[in-house]
PDB file of N, CA and C in Angstrom:
ATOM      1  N   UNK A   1     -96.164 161.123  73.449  1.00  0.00           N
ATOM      2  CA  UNK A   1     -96.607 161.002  72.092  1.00  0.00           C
ATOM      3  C   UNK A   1     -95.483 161.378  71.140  1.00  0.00           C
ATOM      4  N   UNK A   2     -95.338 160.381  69.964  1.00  0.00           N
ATOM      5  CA  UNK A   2     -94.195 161.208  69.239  1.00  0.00           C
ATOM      6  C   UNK A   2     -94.629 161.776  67.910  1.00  0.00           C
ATOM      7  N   UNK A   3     -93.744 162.710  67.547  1.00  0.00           N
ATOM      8  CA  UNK A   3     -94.309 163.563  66.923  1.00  0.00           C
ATOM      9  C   UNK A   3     -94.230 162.646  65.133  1.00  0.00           C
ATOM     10  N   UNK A   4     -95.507 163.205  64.621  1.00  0.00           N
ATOM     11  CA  UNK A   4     -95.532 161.951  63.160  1.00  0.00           C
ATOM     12  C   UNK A   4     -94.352 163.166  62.170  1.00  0.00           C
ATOM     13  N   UNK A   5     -93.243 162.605  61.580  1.00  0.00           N
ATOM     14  CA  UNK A   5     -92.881 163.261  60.331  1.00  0.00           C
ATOM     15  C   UNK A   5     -93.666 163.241  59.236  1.00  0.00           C
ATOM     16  N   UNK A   6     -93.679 164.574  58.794  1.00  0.00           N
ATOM     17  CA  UNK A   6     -94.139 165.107  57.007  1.00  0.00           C
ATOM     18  C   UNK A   6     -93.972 163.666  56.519  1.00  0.00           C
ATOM     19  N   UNK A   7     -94.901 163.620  55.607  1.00  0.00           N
ATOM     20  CA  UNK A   7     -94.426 162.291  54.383  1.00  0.00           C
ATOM     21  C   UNK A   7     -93.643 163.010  53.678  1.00  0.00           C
ATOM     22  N   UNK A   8     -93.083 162.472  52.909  1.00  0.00           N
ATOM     23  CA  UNK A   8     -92.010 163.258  51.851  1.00  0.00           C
ATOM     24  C   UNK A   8     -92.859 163.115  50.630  1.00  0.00           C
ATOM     25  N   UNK A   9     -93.021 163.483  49.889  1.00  0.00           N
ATOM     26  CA  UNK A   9     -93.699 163.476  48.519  1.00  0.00           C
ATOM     27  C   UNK A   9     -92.291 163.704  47.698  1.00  0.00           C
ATOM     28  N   UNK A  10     -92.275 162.486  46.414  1.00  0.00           N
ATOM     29  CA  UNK A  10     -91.593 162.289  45.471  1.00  0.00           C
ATOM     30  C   UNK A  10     -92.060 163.431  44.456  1.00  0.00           C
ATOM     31  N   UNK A  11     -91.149 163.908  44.110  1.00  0.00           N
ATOM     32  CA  UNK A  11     -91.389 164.823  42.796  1.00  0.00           C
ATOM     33  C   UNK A  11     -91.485 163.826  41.218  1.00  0.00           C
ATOM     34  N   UNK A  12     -91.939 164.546  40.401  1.00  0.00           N
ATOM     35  CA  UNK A  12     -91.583 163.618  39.197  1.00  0.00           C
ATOM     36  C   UNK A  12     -90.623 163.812  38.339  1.00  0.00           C
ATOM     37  N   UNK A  13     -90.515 162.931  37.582  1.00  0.00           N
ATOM     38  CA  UNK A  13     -89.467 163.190  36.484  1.00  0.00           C
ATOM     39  C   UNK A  13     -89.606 164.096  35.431  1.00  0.00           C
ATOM     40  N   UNK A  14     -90.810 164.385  34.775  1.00  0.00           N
ATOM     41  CA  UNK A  14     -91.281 165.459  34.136  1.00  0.00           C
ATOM     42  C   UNK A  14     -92.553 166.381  34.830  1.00  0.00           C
ATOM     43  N   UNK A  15     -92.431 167.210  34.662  1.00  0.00           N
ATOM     44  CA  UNK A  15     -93.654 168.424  35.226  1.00  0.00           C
ATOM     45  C   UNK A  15     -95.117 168.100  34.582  1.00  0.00           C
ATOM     46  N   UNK A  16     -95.826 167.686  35.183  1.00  0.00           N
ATOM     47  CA  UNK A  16     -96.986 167.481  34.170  1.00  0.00           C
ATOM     48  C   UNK A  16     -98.129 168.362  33.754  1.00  0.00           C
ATOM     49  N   UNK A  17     -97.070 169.900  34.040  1.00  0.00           N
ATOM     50  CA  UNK A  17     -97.863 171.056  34.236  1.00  0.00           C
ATOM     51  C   UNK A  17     -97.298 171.699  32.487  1.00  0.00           C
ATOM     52  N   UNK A  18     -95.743 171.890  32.871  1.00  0.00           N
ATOM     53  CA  UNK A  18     -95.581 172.392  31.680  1.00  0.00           C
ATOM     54  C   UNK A  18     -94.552 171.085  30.799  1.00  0.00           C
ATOM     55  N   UNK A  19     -94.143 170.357  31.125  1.00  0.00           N
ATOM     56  CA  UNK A  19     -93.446 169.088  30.537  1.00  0.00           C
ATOM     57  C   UNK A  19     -91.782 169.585  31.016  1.00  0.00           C
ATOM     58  N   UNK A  20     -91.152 170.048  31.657  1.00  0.00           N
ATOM     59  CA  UNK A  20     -89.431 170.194  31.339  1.00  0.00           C
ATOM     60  C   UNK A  20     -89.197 169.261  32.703  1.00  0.00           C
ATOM     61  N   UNK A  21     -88.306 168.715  32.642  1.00  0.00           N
ATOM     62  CA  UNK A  21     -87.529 167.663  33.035  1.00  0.00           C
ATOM     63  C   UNK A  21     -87.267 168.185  34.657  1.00  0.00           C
ATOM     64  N   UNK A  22     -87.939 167.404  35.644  1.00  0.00           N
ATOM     65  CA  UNK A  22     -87.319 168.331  37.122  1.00  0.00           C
ATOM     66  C   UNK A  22     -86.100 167.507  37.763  1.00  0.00           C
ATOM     67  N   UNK A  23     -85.549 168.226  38.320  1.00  0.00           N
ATOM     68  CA  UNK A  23     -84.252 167.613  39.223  1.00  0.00           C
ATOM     69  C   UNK A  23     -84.779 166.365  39.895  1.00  0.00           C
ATOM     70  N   UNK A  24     -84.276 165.806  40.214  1.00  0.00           N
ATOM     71  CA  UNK A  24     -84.215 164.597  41.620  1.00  0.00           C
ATOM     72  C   UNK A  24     -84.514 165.350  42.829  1.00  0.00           C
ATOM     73  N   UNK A  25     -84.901 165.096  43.497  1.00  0.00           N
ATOM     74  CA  UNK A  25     -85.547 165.760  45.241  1.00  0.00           C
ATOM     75  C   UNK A  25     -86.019 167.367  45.127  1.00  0.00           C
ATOM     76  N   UNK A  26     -86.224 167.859  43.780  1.00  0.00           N
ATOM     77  CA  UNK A  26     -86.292 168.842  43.969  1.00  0.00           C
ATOM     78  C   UNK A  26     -87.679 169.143  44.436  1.00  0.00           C
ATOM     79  N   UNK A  27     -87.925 170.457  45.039  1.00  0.00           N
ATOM     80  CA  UNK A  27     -89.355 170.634  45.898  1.00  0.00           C
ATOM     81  C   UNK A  27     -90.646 170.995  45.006  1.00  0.00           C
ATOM     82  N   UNK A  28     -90.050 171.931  43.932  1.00  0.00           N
ATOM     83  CA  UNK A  28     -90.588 172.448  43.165  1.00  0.00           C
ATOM     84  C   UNK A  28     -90.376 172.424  41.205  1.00  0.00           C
ATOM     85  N   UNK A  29     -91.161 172.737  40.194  1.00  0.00           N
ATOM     86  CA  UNK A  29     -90.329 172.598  38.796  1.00  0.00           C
ATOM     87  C   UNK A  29     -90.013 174.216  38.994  1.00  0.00           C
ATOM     88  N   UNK A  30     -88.322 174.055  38.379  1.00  0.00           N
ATOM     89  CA  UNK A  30     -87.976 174.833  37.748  1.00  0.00           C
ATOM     90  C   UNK A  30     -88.224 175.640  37.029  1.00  0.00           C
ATOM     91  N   UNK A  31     -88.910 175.426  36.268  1.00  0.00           N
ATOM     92  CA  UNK A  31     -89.450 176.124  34.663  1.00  0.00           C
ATOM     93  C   UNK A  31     -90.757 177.580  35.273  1.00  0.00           C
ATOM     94  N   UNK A  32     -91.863 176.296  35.695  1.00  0.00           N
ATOM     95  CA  UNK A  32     -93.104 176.743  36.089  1.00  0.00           C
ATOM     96  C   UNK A  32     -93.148 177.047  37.364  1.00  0.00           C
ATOM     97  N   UNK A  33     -92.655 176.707  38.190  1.00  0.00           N
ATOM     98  CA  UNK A  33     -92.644 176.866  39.833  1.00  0.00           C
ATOM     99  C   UNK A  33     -93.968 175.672  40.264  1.00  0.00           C
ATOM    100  N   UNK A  34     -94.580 174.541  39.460  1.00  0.00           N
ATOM    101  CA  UNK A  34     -95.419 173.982  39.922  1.00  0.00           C
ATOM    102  C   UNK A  34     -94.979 173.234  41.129  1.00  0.00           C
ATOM    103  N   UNK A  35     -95.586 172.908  42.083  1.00  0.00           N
ATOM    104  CA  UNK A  35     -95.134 171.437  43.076  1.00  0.00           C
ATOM    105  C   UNK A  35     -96.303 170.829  43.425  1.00  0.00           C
ATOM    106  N   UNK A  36     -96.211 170.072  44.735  1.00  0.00           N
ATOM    107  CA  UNK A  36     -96.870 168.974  44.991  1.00  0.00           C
ATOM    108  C   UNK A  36     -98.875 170.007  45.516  1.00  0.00           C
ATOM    109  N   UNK A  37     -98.390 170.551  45.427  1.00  0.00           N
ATOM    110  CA  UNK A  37     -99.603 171.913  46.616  1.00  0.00           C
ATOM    111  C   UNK A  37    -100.206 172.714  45.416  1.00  0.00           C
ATOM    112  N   UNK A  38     -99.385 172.558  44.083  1.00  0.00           N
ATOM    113  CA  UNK A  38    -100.277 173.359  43.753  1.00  0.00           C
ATOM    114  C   UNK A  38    -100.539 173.182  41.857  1.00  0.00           C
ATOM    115  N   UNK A  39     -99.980 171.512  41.752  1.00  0.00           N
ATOM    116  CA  UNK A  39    -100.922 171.061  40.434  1.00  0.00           C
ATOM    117  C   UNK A  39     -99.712 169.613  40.258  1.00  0.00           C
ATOM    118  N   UNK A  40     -98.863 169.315  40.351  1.00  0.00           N
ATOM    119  CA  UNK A  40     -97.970 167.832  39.899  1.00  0.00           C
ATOM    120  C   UNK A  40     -99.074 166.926  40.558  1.00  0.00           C
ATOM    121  N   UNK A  41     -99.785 166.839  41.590  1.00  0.00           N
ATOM    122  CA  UNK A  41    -100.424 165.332  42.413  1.00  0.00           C
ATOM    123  C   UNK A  41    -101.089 164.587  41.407  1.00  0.00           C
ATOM    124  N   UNK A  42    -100.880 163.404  41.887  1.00  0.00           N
ATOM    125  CA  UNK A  42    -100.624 162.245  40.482  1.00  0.00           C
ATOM    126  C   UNK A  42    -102.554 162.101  40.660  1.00  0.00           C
ATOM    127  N   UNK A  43    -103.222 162.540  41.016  1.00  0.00           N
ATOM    128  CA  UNK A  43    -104.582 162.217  41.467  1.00  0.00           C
ATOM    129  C   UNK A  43    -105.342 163.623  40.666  1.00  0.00           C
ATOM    130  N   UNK A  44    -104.831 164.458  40.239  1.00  0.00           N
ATOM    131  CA  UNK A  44    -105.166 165.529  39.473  1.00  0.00           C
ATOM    132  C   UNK A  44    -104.354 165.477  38.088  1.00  0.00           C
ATOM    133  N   UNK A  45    -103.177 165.616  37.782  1.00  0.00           N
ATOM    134  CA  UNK A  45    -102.988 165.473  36.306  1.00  0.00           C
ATOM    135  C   UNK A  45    -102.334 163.744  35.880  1.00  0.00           C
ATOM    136  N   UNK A  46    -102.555 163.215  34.381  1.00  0.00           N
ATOM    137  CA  UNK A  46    -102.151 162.137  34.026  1.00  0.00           C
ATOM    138  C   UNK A  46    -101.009 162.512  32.637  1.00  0.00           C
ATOM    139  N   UNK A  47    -100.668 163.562  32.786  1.00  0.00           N
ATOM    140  CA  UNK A  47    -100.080 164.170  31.941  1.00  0.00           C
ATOM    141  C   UNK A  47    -100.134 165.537  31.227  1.00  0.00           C
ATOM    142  N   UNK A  48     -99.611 165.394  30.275  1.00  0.00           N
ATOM    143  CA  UNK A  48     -99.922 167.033  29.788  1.00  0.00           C
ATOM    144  C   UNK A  48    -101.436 167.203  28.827  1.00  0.00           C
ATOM    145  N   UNK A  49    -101.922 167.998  28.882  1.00  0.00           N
ATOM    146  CA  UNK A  49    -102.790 168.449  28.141  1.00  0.00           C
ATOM    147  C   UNK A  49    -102.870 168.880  26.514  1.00  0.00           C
ATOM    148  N   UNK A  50    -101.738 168.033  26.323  1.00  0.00           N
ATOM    149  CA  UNK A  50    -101.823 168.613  24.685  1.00  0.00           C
ATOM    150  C   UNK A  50    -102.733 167.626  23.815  1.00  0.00           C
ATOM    151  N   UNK A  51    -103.079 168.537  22.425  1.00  0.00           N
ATOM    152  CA  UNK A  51    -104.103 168.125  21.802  1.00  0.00           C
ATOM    153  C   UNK A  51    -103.959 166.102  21.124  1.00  0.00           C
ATOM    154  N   UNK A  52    -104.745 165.833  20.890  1.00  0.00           N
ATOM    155  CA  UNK A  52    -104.587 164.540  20.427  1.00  0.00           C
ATOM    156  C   UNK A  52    -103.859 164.611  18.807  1.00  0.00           C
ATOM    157  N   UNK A  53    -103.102 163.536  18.425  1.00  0.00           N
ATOM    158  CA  UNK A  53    -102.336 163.551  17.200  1.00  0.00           C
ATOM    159  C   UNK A  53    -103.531 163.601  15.790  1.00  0.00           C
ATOM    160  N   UNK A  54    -104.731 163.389  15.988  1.00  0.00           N
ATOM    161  CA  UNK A  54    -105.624 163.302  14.599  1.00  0.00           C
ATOM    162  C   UNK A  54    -106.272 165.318  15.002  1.00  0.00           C
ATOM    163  N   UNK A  55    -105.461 166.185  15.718  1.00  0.00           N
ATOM    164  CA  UNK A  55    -106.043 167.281  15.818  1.00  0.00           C
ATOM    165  C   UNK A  55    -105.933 168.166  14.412  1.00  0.00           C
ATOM    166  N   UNK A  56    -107.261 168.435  13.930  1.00  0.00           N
ATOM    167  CA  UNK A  56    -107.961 169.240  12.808  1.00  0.00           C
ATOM    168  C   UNK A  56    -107.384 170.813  13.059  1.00  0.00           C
ATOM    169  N   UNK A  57    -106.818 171.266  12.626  1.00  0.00           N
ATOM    170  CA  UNK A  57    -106.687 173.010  12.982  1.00  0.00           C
ATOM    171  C   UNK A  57    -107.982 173.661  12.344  1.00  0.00           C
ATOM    172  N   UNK A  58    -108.519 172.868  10.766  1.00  0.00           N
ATOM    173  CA  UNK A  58    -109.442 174.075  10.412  1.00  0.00           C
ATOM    174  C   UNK A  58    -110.476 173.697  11.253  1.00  0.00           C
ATOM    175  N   UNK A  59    -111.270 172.502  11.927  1.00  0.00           N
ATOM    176  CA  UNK A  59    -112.145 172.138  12.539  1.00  0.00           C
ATOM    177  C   UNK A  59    -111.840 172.966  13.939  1.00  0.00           C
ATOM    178  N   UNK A  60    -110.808 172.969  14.428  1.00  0.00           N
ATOM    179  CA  UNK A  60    -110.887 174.147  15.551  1.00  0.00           C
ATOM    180  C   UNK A  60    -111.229 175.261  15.220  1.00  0.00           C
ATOM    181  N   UNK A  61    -110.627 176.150  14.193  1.00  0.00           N
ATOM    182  CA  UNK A  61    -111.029 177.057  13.924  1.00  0.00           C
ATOM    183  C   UNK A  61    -112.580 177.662  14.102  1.00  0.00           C
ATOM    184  N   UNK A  62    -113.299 176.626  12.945  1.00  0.00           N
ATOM    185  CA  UNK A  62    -114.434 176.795  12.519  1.00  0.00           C
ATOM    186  C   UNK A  62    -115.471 176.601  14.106  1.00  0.00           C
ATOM    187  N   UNK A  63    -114.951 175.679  15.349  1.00  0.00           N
ATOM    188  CA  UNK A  63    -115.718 175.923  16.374  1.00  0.00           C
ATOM    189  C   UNK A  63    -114.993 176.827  17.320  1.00  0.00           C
ATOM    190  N   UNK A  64    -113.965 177.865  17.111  1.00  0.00           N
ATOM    191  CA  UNK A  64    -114.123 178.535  18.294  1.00  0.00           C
ATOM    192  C   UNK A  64    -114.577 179.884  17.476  1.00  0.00           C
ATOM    193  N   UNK A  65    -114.408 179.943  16.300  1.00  0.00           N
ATOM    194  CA  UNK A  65    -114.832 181.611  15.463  1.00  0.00           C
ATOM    195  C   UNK A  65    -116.144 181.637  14.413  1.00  0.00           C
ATOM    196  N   UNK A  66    -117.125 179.876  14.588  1.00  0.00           N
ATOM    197  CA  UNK A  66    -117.908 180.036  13.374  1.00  0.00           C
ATOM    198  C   UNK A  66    -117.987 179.976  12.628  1.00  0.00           C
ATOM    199  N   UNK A  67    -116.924 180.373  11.982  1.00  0.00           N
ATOM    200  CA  UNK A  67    -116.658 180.195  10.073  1.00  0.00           C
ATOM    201  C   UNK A  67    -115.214 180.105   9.774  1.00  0.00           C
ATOM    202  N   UNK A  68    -115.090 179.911   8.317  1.00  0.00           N
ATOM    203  CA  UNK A  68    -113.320 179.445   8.015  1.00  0.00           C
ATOM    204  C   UNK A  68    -112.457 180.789   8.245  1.00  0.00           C
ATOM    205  N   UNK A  69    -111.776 180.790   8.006  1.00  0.00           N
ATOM    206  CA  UNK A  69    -110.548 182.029   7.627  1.00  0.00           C
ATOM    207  C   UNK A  69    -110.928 182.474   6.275  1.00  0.00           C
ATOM    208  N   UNK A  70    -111.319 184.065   5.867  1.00  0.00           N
ATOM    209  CA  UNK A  70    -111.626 184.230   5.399  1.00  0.00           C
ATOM    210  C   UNK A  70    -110.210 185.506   4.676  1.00  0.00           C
ATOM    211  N   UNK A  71    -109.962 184.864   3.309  1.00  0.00           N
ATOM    212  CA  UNK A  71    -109.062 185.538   2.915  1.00  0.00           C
ATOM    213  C   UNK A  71    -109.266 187.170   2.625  1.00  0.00           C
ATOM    214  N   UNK A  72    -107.946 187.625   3.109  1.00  0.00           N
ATOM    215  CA  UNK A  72    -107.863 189.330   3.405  1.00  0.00           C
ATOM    216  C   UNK A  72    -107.534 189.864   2.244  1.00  0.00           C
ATOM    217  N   UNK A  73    -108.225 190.689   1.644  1.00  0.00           N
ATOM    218  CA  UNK A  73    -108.270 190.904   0.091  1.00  0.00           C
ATOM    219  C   UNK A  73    -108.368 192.841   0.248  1.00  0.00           C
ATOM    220  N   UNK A  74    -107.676 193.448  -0.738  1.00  0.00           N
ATOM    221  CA  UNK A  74    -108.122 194.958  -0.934  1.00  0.00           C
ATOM    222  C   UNK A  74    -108.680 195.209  -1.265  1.00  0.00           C
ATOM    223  N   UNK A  75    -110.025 195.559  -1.210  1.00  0.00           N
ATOM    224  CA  UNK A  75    -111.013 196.442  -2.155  1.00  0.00           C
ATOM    225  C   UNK A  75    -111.043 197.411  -3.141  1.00  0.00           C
ATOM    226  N   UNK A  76    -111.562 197.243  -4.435  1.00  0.00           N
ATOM    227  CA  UNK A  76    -110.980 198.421  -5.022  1.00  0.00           C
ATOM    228  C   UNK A  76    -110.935 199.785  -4.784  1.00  0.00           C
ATOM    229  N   UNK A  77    -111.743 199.772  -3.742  1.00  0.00           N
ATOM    230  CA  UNK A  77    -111.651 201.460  -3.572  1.00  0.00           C
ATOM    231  C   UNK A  77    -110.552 201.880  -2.881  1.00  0.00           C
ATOM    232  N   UNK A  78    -110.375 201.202  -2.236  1.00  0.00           N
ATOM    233  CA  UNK A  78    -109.253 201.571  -1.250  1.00  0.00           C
ATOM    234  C   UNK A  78    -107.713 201.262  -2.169  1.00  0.00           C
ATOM    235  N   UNK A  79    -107.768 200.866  -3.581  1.00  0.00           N
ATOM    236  CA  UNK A  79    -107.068 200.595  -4.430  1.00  0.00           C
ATOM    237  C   UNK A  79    -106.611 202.358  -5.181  1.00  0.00           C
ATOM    238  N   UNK A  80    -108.585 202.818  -5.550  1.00  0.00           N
ATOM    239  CA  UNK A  80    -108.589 203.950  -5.949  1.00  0.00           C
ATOM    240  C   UNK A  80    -108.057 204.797  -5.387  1.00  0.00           C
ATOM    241  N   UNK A  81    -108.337 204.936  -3.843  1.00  0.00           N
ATOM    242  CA  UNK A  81    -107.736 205.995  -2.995  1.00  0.00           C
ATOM    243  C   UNK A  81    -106.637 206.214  -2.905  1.00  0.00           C
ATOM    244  N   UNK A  82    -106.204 204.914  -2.680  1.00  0.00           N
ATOM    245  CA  UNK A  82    -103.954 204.843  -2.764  1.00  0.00           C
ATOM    246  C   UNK A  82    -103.618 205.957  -3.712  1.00  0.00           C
ATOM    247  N   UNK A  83    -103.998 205.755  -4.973  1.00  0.00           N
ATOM    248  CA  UNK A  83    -103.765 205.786  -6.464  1.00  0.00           C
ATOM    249  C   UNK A  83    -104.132 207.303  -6.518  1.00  0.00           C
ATOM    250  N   UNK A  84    -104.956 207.668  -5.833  1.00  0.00           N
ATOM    251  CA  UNK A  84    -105.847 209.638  -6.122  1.00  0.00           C
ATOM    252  C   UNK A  84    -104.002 209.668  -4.487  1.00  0.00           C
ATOM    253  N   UNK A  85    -103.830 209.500  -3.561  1.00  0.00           N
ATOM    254  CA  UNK A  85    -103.689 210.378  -2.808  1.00  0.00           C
ATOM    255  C   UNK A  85    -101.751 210.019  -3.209  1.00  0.00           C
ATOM    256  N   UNK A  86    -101.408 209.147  -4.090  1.00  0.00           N
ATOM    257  CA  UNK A  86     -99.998 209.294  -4.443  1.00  0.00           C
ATOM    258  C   UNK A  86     -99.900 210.574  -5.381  1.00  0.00           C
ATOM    259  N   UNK A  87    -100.994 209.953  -6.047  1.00  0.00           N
ATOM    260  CA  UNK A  87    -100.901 211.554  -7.410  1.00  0.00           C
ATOM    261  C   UNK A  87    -100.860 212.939  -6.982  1.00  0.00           C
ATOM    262  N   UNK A  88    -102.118 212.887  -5.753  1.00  0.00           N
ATOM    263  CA  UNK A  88    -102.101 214.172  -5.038  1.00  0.00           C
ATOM    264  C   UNK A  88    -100.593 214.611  -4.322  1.00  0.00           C
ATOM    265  N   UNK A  89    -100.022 214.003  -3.878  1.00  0.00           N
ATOM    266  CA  UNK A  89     -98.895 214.293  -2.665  1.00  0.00           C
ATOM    267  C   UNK A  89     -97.565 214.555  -3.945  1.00  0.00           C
ATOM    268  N   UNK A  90     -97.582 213.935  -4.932  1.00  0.00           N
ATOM    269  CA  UNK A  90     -96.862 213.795  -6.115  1.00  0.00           C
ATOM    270  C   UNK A  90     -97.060 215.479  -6.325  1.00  0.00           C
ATOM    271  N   UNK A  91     -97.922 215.816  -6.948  1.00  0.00           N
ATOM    272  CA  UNK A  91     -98.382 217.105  -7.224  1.00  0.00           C
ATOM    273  C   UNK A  91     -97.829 218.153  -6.503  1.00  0.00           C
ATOM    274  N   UNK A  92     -98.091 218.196  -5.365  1.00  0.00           N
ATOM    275  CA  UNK A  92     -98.184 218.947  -3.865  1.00  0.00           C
ATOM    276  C   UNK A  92     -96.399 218.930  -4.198  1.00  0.00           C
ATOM    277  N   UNK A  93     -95.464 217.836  -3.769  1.00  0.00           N
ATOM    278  CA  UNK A  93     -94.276 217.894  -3.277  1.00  0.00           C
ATOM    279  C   UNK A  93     -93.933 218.440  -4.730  1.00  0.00           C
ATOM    280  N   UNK A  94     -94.323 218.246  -6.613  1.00  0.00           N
ATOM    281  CA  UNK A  94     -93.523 218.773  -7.445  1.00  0.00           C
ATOM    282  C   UNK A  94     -94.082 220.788  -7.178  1.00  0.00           C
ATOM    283  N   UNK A  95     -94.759 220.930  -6.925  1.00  0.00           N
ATOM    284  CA  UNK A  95     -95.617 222.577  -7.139  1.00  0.00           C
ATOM    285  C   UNK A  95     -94.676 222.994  -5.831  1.00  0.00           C
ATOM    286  N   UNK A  96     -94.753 222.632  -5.079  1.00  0.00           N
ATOM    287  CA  UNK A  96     -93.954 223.352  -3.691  1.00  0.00           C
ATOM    288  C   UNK A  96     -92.144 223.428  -4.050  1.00  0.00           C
ATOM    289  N   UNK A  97     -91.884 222.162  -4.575  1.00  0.00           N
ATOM    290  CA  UNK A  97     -90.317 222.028  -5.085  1.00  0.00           C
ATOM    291  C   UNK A  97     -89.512 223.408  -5.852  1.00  0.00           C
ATOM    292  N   UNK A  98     -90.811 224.093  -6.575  1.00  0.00           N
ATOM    293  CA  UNK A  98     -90.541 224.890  -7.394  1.00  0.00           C
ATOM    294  C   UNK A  98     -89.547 226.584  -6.909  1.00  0.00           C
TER     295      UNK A  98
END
């Protein structure tokens, strides 16, 4: 009986895991360490996974958090407080200076 050789599996020209360019015969990508065993097989990815060109950012937003971005604003109190604890420390460092 003779013994069957490995098929050789062709690598690709780009990684279709993370996209960087792989060598010629090489076994594995460079970048990612993906190969044939453990995500490039042309029967599992058709490319990369990036978003489509009409992709909405605020429409993502709004479905992975619910609602828009909601602008980050100071409250006045916390305006007041600044304002009492400069005066205070003001005070403190001129009375001790003395």
């Amino acid at each position: 009986m003779a013994k069957q050789e490995p098929r050789k599996v062709r690598a690709p020209d780009v990684c279709p895991v993370c996209g960087e360019d792989v060598p010629p015969n090489a076994l594995a990508c460079p970048e990612c360490g993906a190969d044939h065993e453990s995500g490039w097989k042309e029967s599992t990815y058709d490319g990369l996974d990036l978003p489509d060109d009409d992709f909405d950012y605020d429409e993502f937003v709004q479905q992975e958090f619910g609602s828009s971005i909601k602008p980050t604003a100071i409250k006045l109190r916390w305006w007041i407080t600044a304002i009492i604890l400069i005066i205070l420390f003001t005070a403190i460092y001129l009375y001790c200076g003395r």
